[in-house]
C-alpha atoms as a PDB file:
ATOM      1  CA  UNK A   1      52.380  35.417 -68.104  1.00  0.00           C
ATOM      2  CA  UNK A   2      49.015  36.981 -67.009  1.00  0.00           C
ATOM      3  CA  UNK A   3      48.634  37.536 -62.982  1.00  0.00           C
ATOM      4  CA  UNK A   4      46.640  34.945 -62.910  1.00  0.00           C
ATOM      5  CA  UNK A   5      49.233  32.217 -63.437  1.00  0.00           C
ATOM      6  CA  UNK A   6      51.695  33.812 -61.213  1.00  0.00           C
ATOM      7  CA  UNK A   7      48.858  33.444 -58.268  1.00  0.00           C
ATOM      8  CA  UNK A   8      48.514  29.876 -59.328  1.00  0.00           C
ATOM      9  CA  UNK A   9      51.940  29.374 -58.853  1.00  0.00           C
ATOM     10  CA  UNK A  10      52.076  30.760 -55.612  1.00  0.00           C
ATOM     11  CA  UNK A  11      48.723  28.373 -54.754  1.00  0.00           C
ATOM     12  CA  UNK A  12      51.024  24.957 -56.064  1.00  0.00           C
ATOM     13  CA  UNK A  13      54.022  25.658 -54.606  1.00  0.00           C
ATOM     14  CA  UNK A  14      51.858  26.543 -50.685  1.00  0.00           C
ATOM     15  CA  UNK A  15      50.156  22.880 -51.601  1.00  0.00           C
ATOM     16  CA  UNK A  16      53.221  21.227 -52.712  1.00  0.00           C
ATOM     17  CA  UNK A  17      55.893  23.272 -51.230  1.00  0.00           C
ATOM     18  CA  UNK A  18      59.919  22.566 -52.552  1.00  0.00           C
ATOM     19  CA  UNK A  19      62.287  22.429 -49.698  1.00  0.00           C
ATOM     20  CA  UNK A  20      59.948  21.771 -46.827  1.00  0.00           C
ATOM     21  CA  UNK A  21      61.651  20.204 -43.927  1.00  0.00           C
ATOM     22  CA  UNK A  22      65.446  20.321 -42.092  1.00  0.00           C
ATOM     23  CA  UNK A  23      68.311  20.185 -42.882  1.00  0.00           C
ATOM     24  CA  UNK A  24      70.290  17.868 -40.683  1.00  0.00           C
ATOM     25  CA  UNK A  25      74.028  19.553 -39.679  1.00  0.00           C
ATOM     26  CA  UNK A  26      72.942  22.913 -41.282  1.00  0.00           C
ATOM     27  CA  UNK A  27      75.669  26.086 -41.769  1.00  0.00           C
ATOM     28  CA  UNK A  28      73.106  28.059 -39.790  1.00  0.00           C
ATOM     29  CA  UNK A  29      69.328  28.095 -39.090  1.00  0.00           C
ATOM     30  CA  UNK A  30      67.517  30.797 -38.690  1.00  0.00           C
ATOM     31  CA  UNK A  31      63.989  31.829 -37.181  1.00  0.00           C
ATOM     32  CA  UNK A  32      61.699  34.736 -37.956  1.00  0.00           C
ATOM     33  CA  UNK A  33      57.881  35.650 -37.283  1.00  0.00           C
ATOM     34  CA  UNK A  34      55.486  38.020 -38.332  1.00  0.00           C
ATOM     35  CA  UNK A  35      54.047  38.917 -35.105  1.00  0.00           C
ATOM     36  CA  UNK A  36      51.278  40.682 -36.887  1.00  0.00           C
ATOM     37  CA  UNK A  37      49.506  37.549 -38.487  1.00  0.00           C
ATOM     38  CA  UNK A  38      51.591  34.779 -36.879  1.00  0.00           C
ATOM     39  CA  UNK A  39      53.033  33.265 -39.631  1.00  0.00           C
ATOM     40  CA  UNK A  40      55.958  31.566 -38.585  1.00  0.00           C
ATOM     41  CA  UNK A  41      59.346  30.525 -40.995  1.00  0.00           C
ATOM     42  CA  UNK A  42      62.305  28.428 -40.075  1.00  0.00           C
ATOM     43  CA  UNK A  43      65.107  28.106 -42.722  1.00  0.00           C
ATOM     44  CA  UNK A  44      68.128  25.970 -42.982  1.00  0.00           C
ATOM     45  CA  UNK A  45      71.058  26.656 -44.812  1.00  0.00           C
ATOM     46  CA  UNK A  46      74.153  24.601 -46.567  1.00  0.00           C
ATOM     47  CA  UNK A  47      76.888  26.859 -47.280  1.00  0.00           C
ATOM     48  CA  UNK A  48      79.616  25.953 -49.536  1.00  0.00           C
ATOM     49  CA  UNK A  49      82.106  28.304 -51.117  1.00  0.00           C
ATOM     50  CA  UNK A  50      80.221  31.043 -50.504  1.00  0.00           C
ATOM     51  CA  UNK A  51      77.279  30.098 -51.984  1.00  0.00           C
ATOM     52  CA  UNK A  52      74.128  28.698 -50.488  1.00  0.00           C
ATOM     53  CA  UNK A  53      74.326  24.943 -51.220  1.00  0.00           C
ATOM     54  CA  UNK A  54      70.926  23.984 -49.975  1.00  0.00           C
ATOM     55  CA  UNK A  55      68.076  25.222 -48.170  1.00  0.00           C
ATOM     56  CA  UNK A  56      64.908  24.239 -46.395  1.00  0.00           C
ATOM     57  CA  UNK A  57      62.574  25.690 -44.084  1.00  0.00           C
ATOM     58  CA  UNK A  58      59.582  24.646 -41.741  1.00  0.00           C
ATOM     59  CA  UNK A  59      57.115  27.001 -40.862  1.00  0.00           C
ATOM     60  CA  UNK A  60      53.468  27.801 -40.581  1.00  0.00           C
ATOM     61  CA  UNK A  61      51.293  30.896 -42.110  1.00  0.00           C
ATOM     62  CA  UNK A  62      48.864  31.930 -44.842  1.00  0.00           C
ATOM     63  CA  UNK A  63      49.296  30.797 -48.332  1.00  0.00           C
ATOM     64  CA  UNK A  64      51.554  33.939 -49.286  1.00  0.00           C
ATOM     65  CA  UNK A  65      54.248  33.159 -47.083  1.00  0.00           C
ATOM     66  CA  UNK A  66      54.561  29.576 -47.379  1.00  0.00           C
ATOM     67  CA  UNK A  67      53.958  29.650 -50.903  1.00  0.00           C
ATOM     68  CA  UNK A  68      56.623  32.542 -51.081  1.00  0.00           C
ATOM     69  CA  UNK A  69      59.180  30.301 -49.089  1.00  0.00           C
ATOM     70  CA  UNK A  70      58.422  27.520 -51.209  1.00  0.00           C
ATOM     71  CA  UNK A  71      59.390  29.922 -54.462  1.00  0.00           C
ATOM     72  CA  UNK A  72      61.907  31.746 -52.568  1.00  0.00           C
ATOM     73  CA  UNK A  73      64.066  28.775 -51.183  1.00  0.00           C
ATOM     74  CA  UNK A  74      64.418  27.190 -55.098  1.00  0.00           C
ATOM     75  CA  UNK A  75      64.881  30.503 -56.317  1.00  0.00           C
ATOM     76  CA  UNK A  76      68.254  31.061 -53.709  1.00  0.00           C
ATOM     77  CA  UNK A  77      69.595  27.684 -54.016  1.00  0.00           C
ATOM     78  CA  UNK A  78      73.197  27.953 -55.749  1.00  0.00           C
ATOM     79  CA  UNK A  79      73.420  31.831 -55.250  1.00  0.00           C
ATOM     80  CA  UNK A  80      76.185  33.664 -54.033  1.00  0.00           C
ATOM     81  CA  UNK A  81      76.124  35.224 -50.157  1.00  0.00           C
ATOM     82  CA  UNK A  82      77.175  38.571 -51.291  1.00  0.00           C
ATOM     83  CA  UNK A  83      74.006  38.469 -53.488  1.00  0.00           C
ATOM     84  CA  UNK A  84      71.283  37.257 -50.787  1.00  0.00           C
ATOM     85  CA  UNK A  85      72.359  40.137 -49.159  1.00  0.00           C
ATOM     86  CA  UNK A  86      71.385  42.931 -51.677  1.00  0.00           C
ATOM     87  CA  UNK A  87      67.913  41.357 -51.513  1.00  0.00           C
ATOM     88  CA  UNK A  88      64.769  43.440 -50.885  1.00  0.00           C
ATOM     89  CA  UNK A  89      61.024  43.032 -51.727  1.00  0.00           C
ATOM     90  CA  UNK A  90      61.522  44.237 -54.622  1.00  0.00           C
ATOM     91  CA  UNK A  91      63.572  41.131 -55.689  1.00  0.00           C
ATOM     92  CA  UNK A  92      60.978  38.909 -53.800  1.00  0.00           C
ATOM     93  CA  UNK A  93      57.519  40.447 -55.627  1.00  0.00           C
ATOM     94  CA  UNK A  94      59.665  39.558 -58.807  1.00  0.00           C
ATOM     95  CA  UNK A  95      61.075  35.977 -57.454  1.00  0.00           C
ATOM     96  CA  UNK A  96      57.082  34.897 -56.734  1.00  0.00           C
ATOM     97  CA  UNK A  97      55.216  37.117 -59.747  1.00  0.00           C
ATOM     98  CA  UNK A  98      52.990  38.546 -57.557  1.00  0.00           C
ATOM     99  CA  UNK A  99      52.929  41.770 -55.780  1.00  0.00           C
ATOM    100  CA  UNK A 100      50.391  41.192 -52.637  1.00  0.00           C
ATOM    101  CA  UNK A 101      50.120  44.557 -52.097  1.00  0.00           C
ATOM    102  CA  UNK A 102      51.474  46.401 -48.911  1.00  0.00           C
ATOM    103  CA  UNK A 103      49.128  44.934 -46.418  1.00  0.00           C
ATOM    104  CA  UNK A 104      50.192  41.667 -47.355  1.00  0.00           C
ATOM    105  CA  UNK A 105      53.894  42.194 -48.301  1.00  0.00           C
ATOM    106  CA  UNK A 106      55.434  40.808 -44.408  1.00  0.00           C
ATOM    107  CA  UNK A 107      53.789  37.517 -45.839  1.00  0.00           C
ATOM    108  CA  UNK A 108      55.740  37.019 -49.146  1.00  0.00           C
ATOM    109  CA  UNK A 109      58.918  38.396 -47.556  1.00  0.00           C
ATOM    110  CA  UNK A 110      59.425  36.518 -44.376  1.00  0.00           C
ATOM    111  CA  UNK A 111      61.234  33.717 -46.130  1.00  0.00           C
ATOM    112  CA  UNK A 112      63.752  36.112 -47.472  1.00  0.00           C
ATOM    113  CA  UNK A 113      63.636  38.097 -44.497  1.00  0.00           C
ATOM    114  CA  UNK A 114      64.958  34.842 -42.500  1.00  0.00           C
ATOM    115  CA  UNK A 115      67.349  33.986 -45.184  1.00  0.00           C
ATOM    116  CA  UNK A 116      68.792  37.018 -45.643  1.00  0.00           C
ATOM    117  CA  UNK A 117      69.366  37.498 -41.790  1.00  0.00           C
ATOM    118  CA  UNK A 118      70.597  33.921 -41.838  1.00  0.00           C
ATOM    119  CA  UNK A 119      73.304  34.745 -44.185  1.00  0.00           C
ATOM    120  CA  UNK A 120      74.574  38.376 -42.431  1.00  0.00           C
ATOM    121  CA  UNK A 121      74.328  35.819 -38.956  1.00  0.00           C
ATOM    122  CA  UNK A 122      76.549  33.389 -41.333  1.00  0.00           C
ATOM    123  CA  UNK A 123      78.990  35.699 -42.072  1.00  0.00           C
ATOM    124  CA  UNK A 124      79.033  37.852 -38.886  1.00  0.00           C
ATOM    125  CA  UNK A 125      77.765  40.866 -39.978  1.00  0.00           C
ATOM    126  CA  UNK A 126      75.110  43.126 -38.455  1.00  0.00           C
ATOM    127  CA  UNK A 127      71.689  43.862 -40.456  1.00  0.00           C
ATOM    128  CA  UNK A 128      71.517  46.604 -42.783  1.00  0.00           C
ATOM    129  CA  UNK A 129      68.674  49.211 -43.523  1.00  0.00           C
ATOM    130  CA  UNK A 130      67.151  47.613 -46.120  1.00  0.00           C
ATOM    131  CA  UNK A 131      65.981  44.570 -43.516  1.00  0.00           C
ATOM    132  CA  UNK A 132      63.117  46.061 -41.910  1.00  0.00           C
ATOM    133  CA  UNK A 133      61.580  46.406 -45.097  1.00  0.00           C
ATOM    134  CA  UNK A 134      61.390  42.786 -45.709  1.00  0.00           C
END
C-alpha cells in the first residue's frame, strides 16, 4: 500500500472512529494527555484471561491521535497483557501505516501510551523505560 492509503485510513477511522465511547463496569480506565497540544484520550478496558477483551476510549485531539486510537483500540482487542506491554512507537507507526514524523509522534501514540499504562496499572506493576517514549 502506497502512503497515501495508509493516511486515508488514518482520515476514516478519525471520522468514523471504532470503539468510541465507555465501557460500562470496565477492568480499569485509564487517562492520559499530551499537555503539549491538548489532545486528550480516555480508554476502557475488559480484561479476561489475560487478554484484553474489549476496549473503548473517549477523548479529544487532532486527527492523528484520534484516528490512531481508533486504529490502535481494534488493533489490541483480543491480545495478550504480556504483549501490550512490549509495545513502543515503533509497533504503533506500524499498527496505523504512517510514521508522523517526530514532531507529531505524542499524537499517534497517546492511545497506546494510555493503554499500555492501563494494563501495567491492571496488573500492578510500575512503568518501564520504554513509556516515556510513547
Amino acid at each position: 500500500m502506497s502512503l497515501d492509503i495508509y493516511a486515508e485510513q488514518l482520515l476514516q477511522n478519525w471520522e468514523h472512529p471504532h470503539n468510541r465511547g465507555k465501557l460500562e463496569n470496565a477492568s480499569i480506565s485509564w487517562h492520559e494527555e499530551n499537555t503539549s497540544c491538548g489532545d486528550q484520550i480516555t480508554v476502557y478496558i475488559n480484561v479476561k484471561d489475560d487478554k484484553i477483551d474489549d476496549v473503548k476510549f473517549e477523548g479529544i485531539g487532532c486527527t492523528i491521535s484520534m484516528g490512531s486510537a481508533s486504529i490502535t483500540t481494534d488493533y489490541v482487542k483480543g491480545k495478550d497483557l504480556k504483549s501490550i506491554e512490549k509495545m513502543g512507537p515503533k509497533d504503533v507507526i506500524k499498527i496505523i501505516g504512517v510514521d508522523p514524523g517526530p514532531s507529531r509522534l505524542h499524537c499517534a501514540t497517546l492511545a497506546m501510551r494510555a493503554i499500555k499504562l492501563a494494563v501495567l496499572a491492571y496488573e500492578k506493576k510500575k512503568p518501564d523505560a520504554d513509556i516515556s517514549e510513547l
